[in-house]
C-alpha atoms as a PDB file:
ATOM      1  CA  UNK A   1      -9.402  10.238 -10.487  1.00  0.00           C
ATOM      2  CA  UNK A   2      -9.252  13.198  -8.204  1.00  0.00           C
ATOM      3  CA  UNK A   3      -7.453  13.214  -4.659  1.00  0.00           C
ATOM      4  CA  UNK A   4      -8.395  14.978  -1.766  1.00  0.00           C
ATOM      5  CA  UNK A   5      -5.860  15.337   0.744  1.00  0.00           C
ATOM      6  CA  UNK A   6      -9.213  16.150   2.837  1.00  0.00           C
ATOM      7  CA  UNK A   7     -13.154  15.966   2.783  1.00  0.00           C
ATOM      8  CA  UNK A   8     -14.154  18.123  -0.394  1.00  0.00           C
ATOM      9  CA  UNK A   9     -14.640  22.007   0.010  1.00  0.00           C
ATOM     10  CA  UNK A  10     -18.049  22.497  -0.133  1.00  0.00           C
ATOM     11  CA  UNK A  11     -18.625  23.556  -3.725  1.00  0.00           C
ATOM     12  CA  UNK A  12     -16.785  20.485  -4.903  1.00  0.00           C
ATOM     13  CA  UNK A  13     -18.953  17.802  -2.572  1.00  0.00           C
ATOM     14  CA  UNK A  14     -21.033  15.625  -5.117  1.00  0.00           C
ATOM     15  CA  UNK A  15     -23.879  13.067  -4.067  1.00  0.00           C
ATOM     16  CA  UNK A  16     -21.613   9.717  -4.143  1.00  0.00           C
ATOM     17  CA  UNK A  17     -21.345   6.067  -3.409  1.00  0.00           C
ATOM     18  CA  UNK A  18     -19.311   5.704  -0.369  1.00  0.00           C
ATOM     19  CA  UNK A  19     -16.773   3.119   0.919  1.00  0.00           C
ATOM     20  CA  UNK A  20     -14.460   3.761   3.520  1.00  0.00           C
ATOM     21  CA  UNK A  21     -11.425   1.812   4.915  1.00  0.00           C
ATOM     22  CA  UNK A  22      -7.867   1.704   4.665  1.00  0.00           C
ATOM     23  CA  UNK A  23      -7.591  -0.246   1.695  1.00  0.00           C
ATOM     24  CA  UNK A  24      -3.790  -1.502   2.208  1.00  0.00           C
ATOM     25  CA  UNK A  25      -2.692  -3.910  -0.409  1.00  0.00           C
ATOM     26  CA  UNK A  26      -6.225  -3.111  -2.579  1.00  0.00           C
ATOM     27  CA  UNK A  27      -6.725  -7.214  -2.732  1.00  0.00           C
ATOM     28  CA  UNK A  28      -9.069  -9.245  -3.971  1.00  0.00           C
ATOM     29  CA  UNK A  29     -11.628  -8.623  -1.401  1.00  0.00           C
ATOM     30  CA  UNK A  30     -11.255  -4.675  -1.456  1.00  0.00           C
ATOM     31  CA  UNK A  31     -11.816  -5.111  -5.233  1.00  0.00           C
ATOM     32  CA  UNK A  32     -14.727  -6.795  -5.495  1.00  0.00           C
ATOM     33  CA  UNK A  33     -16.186  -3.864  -2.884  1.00  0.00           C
ATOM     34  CA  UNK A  34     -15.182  -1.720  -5.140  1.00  0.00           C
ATOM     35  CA  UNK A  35     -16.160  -3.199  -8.173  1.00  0.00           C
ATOM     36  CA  UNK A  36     -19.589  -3.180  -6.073  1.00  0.00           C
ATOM     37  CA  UNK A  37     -19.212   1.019  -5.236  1.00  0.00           C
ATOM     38  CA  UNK A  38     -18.658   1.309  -9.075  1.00  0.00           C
ATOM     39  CA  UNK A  39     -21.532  -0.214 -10.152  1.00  0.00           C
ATOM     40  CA  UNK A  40     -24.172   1.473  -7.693  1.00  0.00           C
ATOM     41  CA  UNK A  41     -22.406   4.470  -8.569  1.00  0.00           C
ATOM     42  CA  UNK A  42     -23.069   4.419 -12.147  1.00  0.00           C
ATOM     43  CA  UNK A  43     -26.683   3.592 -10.993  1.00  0.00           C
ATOM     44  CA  UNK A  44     -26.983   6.731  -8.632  1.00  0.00           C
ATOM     45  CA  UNK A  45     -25.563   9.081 -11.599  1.00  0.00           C
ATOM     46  CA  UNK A  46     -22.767  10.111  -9.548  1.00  0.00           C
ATOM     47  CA  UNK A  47     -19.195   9.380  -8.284  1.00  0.00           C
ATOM     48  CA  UNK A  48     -17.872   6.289  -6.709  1.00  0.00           C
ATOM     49  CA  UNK A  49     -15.529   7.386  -3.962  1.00  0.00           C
ATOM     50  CA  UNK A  50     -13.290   6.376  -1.012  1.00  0.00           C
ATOM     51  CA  UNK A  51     -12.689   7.543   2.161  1.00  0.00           C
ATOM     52  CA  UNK A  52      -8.640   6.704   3.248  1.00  0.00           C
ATOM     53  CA  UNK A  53      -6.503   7.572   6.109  1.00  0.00           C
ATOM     54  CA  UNK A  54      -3.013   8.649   6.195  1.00  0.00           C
ATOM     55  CA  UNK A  55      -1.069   7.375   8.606  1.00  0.00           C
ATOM     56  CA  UNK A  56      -2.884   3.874   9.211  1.00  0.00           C
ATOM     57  CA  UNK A  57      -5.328   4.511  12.598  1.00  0.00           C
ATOM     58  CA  UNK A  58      -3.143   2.057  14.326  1.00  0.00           C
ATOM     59  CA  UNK A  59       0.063   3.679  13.685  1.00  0.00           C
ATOM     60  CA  UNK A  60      -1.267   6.756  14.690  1.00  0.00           C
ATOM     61  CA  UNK A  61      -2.276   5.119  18.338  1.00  0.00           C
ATOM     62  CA  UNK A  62       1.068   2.846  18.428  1.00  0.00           C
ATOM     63  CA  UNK A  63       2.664   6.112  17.858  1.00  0.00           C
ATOM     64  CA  UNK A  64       1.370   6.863  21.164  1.00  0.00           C
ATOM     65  CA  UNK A  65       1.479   3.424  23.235  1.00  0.00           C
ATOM     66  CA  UNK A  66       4.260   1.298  21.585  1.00  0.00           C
ATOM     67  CA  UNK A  67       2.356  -1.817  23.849  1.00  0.00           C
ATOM     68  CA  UNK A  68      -0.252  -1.822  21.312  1.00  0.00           C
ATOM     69  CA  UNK A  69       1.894  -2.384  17.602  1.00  0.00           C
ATOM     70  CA  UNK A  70       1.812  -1.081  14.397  1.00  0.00           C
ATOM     71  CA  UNK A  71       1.147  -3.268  11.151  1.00  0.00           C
ATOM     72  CA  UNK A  72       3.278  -3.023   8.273  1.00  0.00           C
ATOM     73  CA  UNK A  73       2.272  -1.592   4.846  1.00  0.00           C
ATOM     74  CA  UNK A  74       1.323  -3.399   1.999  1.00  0.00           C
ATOM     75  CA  UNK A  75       1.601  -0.051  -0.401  1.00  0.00           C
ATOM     76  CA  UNK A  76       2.704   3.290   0.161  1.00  0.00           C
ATOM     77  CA  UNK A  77       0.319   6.146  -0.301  1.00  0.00           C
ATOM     78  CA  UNK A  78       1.405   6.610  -3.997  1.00  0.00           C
ATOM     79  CA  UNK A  79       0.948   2.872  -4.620  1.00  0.00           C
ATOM     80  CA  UNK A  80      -2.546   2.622  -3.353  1.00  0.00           C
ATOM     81  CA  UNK A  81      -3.601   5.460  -5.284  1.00  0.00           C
ATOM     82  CA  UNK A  82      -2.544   4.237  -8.324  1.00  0.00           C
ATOM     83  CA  UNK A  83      -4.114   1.186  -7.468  1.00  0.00           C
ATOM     84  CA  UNK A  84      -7.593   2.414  -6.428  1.00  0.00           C
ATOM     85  CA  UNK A  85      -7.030   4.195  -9.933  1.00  0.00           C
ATOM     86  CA  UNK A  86      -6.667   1.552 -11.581  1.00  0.00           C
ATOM     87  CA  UNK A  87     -10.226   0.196 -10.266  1.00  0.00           C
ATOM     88  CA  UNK A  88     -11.791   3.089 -12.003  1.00  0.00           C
ATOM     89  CA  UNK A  89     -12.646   4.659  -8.437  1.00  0.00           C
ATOM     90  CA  UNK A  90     -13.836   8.867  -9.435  1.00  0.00           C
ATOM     91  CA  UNK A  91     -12.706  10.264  -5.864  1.00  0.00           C
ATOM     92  CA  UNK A  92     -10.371   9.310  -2.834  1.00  0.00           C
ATOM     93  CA  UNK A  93     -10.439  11.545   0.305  1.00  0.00           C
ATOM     94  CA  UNK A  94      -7.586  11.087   2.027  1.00  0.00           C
ATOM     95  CA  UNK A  95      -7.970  11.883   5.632  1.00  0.00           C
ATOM     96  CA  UNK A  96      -5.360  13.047   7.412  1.00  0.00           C
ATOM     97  CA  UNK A  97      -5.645  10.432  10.961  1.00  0.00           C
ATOM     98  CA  UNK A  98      -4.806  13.017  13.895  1.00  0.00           C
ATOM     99  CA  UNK A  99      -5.947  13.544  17.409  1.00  0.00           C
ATOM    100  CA  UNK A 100      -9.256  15.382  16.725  1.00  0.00           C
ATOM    101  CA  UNK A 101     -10.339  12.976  13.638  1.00  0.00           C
ATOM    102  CA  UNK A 102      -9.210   9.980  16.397  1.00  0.00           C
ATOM    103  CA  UNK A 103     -11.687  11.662  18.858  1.00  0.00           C
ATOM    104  CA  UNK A 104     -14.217  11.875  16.521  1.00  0.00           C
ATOM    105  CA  UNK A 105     -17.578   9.938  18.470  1.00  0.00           C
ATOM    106  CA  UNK A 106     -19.440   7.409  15.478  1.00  0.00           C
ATOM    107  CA  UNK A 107     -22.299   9.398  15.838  1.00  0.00           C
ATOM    108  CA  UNK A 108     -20.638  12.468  14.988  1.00  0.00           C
ATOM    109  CA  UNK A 109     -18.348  10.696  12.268  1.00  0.00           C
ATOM    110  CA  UNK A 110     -21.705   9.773  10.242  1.00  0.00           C
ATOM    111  CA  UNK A 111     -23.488  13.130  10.903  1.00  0.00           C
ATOM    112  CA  UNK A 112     -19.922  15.495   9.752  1.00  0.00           C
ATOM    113  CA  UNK A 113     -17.941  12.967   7.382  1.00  0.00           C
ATOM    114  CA  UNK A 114     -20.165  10.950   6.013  1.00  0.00           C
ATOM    115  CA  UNK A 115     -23.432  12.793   6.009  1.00  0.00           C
ATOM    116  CA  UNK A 116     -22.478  15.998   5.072  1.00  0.00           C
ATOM    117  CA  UNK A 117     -18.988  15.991   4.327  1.00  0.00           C
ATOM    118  CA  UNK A 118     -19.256  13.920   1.506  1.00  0.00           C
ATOM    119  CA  UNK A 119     -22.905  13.941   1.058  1.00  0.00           C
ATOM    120  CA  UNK A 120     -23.133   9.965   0.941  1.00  0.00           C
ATOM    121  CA  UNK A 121     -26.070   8.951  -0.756  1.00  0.00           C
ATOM    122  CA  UNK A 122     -24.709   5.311  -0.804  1.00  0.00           C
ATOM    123  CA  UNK A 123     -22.758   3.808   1.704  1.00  0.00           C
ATOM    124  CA  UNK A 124     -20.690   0.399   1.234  1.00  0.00           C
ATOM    125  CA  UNK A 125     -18.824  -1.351   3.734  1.00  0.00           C
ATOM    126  CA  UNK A 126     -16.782  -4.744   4.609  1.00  0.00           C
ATOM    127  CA  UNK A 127     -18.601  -7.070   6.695  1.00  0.00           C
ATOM    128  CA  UNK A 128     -16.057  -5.698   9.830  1.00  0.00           C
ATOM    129  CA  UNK A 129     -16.291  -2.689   9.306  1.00  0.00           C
ATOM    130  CA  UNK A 130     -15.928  -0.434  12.863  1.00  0.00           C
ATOM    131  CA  UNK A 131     -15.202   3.500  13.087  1.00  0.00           C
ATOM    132  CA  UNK A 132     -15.542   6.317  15.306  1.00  0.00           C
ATOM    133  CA  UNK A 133     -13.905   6.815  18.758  1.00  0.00           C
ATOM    134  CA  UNK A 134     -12.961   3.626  20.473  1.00  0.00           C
ATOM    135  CA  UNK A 135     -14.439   1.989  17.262  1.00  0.00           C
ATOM    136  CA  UNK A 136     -17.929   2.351  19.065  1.00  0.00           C
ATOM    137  CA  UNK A 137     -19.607   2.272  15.713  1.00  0.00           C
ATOM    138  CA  UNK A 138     -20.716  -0.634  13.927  1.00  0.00           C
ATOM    139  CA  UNK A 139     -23.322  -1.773  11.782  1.00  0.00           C
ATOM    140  CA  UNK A 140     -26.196  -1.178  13.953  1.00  0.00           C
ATOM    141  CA  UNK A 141     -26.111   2.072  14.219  1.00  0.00           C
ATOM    142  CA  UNK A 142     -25.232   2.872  10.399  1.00  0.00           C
ATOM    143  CA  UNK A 143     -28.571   1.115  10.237  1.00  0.00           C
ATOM    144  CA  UNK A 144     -29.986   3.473  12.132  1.00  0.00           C
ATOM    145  CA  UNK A 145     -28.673   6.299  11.399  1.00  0.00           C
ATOM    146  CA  UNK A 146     -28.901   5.741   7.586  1.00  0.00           C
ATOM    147  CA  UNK A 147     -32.713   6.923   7.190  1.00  0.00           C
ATOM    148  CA  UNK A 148     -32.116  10.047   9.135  1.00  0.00           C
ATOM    149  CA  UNK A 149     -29.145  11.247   7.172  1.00  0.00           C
ATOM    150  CA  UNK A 150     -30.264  10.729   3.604  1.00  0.00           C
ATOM    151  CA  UNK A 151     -28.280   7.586   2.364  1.00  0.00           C
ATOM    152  CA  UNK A 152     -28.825   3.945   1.641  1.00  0.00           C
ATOM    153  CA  UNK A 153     -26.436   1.245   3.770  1.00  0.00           C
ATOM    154  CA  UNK A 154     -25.202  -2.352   2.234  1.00  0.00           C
ATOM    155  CA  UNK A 155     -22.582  -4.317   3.665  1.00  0.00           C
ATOM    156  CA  UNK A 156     -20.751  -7.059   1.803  1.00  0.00           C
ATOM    157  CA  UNK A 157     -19.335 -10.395   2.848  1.00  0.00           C
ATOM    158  CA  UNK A 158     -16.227 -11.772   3.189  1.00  0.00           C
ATOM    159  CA  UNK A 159     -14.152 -12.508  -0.159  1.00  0.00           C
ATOM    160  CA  UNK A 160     -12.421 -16.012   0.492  1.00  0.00           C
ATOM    161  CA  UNK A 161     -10.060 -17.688  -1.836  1.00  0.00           C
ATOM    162  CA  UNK A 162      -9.189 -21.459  -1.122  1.00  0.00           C
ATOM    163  CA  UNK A 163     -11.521 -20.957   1.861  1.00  0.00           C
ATOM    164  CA  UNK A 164      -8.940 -18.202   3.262  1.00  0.00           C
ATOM    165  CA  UNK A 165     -10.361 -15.179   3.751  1.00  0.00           C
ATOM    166  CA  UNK A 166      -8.911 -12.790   1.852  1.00  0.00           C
ATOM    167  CA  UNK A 167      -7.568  -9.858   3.744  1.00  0.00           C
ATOM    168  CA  UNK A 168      -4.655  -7.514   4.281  1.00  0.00           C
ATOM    169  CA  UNK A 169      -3.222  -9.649   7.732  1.00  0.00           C
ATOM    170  CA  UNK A 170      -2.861 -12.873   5.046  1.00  0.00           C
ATOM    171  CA  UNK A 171      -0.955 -10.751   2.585  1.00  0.00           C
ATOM    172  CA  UNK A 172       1.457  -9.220   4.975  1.00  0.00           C
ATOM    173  CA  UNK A 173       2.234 -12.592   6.109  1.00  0.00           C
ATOM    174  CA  UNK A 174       2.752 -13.929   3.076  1.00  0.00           C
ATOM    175  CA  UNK A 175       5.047 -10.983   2.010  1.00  0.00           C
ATOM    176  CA  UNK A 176       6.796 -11.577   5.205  1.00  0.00           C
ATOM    177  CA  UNK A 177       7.393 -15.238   4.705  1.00  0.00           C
ATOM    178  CA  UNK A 178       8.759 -14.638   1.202  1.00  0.00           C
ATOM    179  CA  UNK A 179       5.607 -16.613  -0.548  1.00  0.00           C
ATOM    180  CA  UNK A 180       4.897 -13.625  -3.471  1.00  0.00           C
ATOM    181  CA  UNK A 181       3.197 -16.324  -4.970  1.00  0.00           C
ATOM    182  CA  UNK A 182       0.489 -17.001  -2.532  1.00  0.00           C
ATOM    183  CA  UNK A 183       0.973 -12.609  -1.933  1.00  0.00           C
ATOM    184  CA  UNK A 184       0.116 -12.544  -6.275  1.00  0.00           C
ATOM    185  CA  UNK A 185      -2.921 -14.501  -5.673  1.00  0.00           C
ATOM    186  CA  UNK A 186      -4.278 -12.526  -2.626  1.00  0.00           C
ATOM    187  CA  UNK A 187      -4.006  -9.650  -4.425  1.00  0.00           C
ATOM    188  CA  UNK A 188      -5.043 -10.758  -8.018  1.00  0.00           C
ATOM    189  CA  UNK A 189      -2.003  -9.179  -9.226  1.00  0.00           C
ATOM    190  CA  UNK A 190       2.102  -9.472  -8.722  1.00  0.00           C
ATOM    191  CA  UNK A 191       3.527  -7.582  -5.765  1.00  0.00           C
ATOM    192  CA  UNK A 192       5.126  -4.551  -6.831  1.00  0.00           C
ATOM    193  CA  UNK A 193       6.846  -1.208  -4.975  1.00  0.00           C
ATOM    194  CA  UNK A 194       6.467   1.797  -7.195  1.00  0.00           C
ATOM    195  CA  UNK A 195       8.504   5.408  -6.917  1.00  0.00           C
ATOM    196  CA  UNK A 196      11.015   8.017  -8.545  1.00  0.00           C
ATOM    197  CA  UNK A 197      14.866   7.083  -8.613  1.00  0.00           C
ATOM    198  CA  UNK A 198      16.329   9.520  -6.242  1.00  0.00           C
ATOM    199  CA  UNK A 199      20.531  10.161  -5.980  1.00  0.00           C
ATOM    200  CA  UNK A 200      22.300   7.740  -3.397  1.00  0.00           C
ATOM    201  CA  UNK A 201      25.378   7.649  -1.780  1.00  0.00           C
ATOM    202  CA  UNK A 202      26.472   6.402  -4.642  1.00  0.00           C
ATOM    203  CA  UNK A 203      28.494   3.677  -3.051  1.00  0.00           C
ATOM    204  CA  UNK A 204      27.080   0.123  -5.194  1.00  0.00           C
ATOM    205  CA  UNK A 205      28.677   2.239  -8.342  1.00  0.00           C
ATOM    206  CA  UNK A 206      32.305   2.122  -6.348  1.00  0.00           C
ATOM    207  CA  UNK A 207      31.754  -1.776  -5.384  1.00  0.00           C
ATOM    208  CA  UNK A 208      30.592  -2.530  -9.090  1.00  0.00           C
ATOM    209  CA  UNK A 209      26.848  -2.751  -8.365  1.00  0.00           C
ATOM    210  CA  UNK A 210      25.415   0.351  -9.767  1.00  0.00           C
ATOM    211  CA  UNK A 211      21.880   0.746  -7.604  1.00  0.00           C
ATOM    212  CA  UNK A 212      18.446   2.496  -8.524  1.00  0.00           C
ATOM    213  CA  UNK A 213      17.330   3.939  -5.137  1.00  0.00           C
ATOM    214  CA  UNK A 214      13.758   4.429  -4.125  1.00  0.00           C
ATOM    215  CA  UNK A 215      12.541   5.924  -1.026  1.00  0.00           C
ATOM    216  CA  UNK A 216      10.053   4.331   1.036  1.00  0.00           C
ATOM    217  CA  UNK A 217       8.050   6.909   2.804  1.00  0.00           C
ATOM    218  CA  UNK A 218       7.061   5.108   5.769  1.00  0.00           C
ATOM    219  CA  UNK A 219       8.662   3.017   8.233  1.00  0.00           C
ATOM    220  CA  UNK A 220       7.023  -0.256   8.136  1.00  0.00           C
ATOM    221  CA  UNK A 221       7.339  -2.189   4.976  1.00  0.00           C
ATOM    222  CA  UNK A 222       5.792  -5.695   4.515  1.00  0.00           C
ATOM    223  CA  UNK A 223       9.488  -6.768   3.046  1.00  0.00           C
ATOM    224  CA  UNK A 224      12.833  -6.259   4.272  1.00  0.00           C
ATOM    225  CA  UNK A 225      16.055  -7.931   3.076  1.00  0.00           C
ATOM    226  CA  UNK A 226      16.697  -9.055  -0.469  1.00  0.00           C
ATOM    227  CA  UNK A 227      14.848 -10.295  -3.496  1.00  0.00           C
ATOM    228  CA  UNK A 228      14.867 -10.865  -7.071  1.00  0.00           C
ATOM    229  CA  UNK A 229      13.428  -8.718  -9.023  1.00  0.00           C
ATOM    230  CA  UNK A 230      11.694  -7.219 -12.095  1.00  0.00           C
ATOM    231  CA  UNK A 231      11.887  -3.331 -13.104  1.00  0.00           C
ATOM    232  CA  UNK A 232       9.346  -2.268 -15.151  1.00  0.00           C
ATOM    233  CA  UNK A 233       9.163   1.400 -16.641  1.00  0.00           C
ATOM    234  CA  UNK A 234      12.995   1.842 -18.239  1.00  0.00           C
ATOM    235  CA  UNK A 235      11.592   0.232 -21.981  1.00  0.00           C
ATOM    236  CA  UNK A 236       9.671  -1.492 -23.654  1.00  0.00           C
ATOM    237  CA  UNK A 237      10.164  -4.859 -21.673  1.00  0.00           C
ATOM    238  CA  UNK A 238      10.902  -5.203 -17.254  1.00  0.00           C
ATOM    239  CA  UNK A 239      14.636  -5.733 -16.564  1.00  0.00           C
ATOM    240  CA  UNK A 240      16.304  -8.115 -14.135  1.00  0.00           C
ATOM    241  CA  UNK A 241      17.819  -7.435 -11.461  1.00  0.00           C
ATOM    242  CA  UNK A 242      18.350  -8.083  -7.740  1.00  0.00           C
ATOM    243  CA  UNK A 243      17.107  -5.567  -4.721  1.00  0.00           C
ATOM    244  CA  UNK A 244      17.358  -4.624  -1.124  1.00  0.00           C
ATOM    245  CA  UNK A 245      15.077  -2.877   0.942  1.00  0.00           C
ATOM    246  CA  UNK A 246      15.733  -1.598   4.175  1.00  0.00           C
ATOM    247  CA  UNK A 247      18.070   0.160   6.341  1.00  0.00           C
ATOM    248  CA  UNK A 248      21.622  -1.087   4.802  1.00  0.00           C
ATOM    249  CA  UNK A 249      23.236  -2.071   8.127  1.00  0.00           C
ATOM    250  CA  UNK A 250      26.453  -2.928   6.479  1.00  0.00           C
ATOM    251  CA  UNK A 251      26.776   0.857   5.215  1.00  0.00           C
ATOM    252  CA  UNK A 252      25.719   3.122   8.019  1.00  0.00           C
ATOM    253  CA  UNK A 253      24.211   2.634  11.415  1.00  0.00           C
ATOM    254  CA  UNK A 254      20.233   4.388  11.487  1.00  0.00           C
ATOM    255  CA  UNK A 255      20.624   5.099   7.884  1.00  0.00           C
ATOM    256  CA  UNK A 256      17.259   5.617   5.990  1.00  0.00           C
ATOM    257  CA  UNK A 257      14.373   3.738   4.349  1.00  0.00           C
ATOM    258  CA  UNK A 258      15.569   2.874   0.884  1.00  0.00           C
ATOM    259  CA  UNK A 259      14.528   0.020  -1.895  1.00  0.00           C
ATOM    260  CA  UNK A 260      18.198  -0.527  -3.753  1.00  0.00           C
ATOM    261  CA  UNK A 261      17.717  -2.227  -7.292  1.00  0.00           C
ATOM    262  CA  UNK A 262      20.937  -3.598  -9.434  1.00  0.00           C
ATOM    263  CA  UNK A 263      19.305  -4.190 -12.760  1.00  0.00           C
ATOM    264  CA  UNK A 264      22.082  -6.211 -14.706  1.00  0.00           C
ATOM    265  CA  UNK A 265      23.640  -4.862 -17.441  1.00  0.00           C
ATOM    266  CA  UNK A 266      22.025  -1.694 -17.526  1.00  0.00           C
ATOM    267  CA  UNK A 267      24.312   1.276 -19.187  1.00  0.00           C
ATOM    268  CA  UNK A 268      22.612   4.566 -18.335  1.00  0.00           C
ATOM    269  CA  UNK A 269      21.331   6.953 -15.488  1.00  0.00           C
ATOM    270  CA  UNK A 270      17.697   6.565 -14.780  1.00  0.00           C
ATOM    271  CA  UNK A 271      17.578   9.672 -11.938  1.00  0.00           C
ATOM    272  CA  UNK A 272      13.892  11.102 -11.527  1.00  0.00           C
ATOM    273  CA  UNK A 273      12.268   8.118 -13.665  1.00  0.00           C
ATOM    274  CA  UNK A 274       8.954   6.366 -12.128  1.00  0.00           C
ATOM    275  CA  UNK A 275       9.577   2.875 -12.087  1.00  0.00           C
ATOM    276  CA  UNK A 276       7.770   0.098 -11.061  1.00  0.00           C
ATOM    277  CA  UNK A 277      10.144  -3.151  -8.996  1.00  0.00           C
ATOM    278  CA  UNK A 278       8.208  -6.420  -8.947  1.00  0.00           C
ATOM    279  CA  UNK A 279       8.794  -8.959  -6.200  1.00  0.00           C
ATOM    280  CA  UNK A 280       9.921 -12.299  -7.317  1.00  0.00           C
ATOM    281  CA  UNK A 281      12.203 -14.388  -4.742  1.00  0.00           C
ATOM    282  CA  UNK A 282      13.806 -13.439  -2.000  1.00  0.00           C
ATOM    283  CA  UNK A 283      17.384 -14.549  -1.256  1.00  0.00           C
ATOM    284  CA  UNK A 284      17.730 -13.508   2.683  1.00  0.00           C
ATOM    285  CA  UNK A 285      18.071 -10.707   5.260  1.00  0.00           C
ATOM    286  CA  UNK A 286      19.770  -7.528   5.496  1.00  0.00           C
ATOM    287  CA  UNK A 287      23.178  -8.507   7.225  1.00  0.00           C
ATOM    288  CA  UNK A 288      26.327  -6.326   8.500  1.00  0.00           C
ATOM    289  CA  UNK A 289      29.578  -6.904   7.224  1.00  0.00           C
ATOM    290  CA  UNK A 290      33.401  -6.409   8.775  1.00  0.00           C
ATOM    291  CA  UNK A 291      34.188  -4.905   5.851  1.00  0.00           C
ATOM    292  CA  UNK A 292      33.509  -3.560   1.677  1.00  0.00           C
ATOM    293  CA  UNK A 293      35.526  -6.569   0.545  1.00  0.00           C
ATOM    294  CA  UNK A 294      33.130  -9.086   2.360  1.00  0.00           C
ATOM    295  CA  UNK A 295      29.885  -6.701   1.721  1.00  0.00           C
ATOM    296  CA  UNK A 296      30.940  -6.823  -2.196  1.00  0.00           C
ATOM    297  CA  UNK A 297      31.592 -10.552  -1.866  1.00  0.00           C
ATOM    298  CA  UNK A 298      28.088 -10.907  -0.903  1.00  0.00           C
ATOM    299  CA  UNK A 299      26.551  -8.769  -3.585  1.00  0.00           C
ATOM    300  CA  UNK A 300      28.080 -11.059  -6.314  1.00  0.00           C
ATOM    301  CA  UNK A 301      26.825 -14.138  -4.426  1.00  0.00           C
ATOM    302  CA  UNK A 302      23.040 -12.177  -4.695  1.00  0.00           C
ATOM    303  CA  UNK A 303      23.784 -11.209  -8.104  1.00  0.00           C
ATOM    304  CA  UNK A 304      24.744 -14.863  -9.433  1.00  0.00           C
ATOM    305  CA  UNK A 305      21.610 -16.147  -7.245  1.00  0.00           C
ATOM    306  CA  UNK A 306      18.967 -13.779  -9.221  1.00  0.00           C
ATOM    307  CA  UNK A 307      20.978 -14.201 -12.716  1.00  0.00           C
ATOM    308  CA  UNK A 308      20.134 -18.173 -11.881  1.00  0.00           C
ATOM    309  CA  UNK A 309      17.063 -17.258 -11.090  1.00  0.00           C
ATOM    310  CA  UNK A 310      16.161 -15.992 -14.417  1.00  0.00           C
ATOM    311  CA  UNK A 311      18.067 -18.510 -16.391  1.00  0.00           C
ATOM    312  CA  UNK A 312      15.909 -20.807 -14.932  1.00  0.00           C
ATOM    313  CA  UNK A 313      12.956 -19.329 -15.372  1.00  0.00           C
END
């Protein structure tokens, strides 16, 4: 699959099958669209590709007016493209969301992105799908437009599962609520955080808890606090262990980002490996402590709750 951190240079802009969205979680629903993009595609003799943004559109406005909120991520960046990958998708062009792409009228958005940016020949999209400035464009005028500019339009419906829709809001609150098994269903596949180990403070090796640290590259997960886990990517099999993900109040105040994994009884460094940490349980919030001997007390407790975990299981 090849990226583009922006629309094609113009020697590399193929006639393609279009979808465009933001395609956080890559669900059920997204993957039956692209399952969809793939096959008309294939029947078009050309590549199936997607048209992302990076940051989310609302984070970029929320940025701007706090009144109007942010949503948390499903997947980082890296995760998403390794799951739109994984869908056998040819192209993504990642769009970098900014003040002039924001200001971009629809009309304009078909005519320079889609049109003859990325010389759309097919265009598919959700069944609420908006865009341009203001989100002025809809349907309608794709339908118009469509004849003019060269490219066919289809729209598909709604993907429901237990007559829920399926969708990227109902994921992030089932993350939220701790329900990775309703999340696993949503998303046709188990909720997992991907990255490279990076060096730490090193302070879970002093308290006995040797940690794998990830960083999370945006501000907004769709978990916080601590869960037990799976880490696939260190052999042949996915370890056990238990995790935290967020800020560590009981270390340092405004300290950074970071998905901590114990994996039990593991004996060597894993610094710069990719690994994989799959969501199972979680066991509660982030908390502060008065002090290492209570914070380490509390670690054990975690530890003994995700060790009964998996002797249950």
């Amino acid at each position: 699959m090849r990226v583009f951190r922006r629309l094609p240079p113009p020697d590399q802009r193929l006639p393609c099958a279009l979808t465009i969205g933001n395609f956080d979680g890559v669900h059920l629903g997204h993957r039956a669209l692209l399952a969809r993009l793939r096959e008309r595609a294939a029947e078009l003799g050309g590549p199936s590709c997607v048209l992302t943004f990076e940051p989310h559109p609302r984070e970029f406005f929320a940025a701007r007016n706090p009144v109007i909120g942010a949503p948390t991520r499903i997947l980082t960046l890296r995760n998403k493209l390794e799951a739109l990958e994984a869908e056998g998708i040819d192209r993504v062009c990642v769009a970098h969301f900014n003040e002039r792409f924001a200001a971009l009228d629809a009309q304009t958005f078909v005519e320079q992105v889609i049109a003859a940016g990325l010389r759309t020949r097919h265009l598919l999209i959700g069944d609420d799908f908006r865009f341009g400035a203001r989100r002025s464009g809809d349907f309608a005028l794709l339908e118009h437009m469509a004849p003019v500019c060269g490219f066919e339009l289809e729209r598909m419906d709604t993907v429901a599962l237990d007559a829920v829709r399926v969708s990227s809001s109902a994921i992030r609150g089932a993350l939220t609520e701790g329900d990775f098994e309703r999340a696993t269903r949503l998303l046709g596949r188990p909720y997992r955080i991907s990255g490279h180990v990076i060096h730490g403070r090193k302070l879970g090796r002093a308290l006995g808890f040797p940690t794998l640290n990830l960083r999370i590259p945006h501000g907004r997960p769709a978990v916080a606090g601590v869960f037990v886990v799976r880490v696939h990517g260190l052999g042949s099999e996915p370890l056990p262990g238990v995790a935290s993900l967020g800020t560590r109040p009981a270390v340092e105040r405004g300290g950074r980002l970071l998905l901590e994994v114990h994996i039990f009884d593991l004996e060597r460094d894993a610094y710069g490996a990719l690994v994989e940490v799959e969501f199972l349980k979680r066991l509660r919030s982030e908390e502060s402590y008065d002090s290492l001997e209570a914070l380490t007390a509390q670690i054990q407790r975690d530890a003994q709750a995700a060790r009964a975990y998996f002797q249950k299981e």
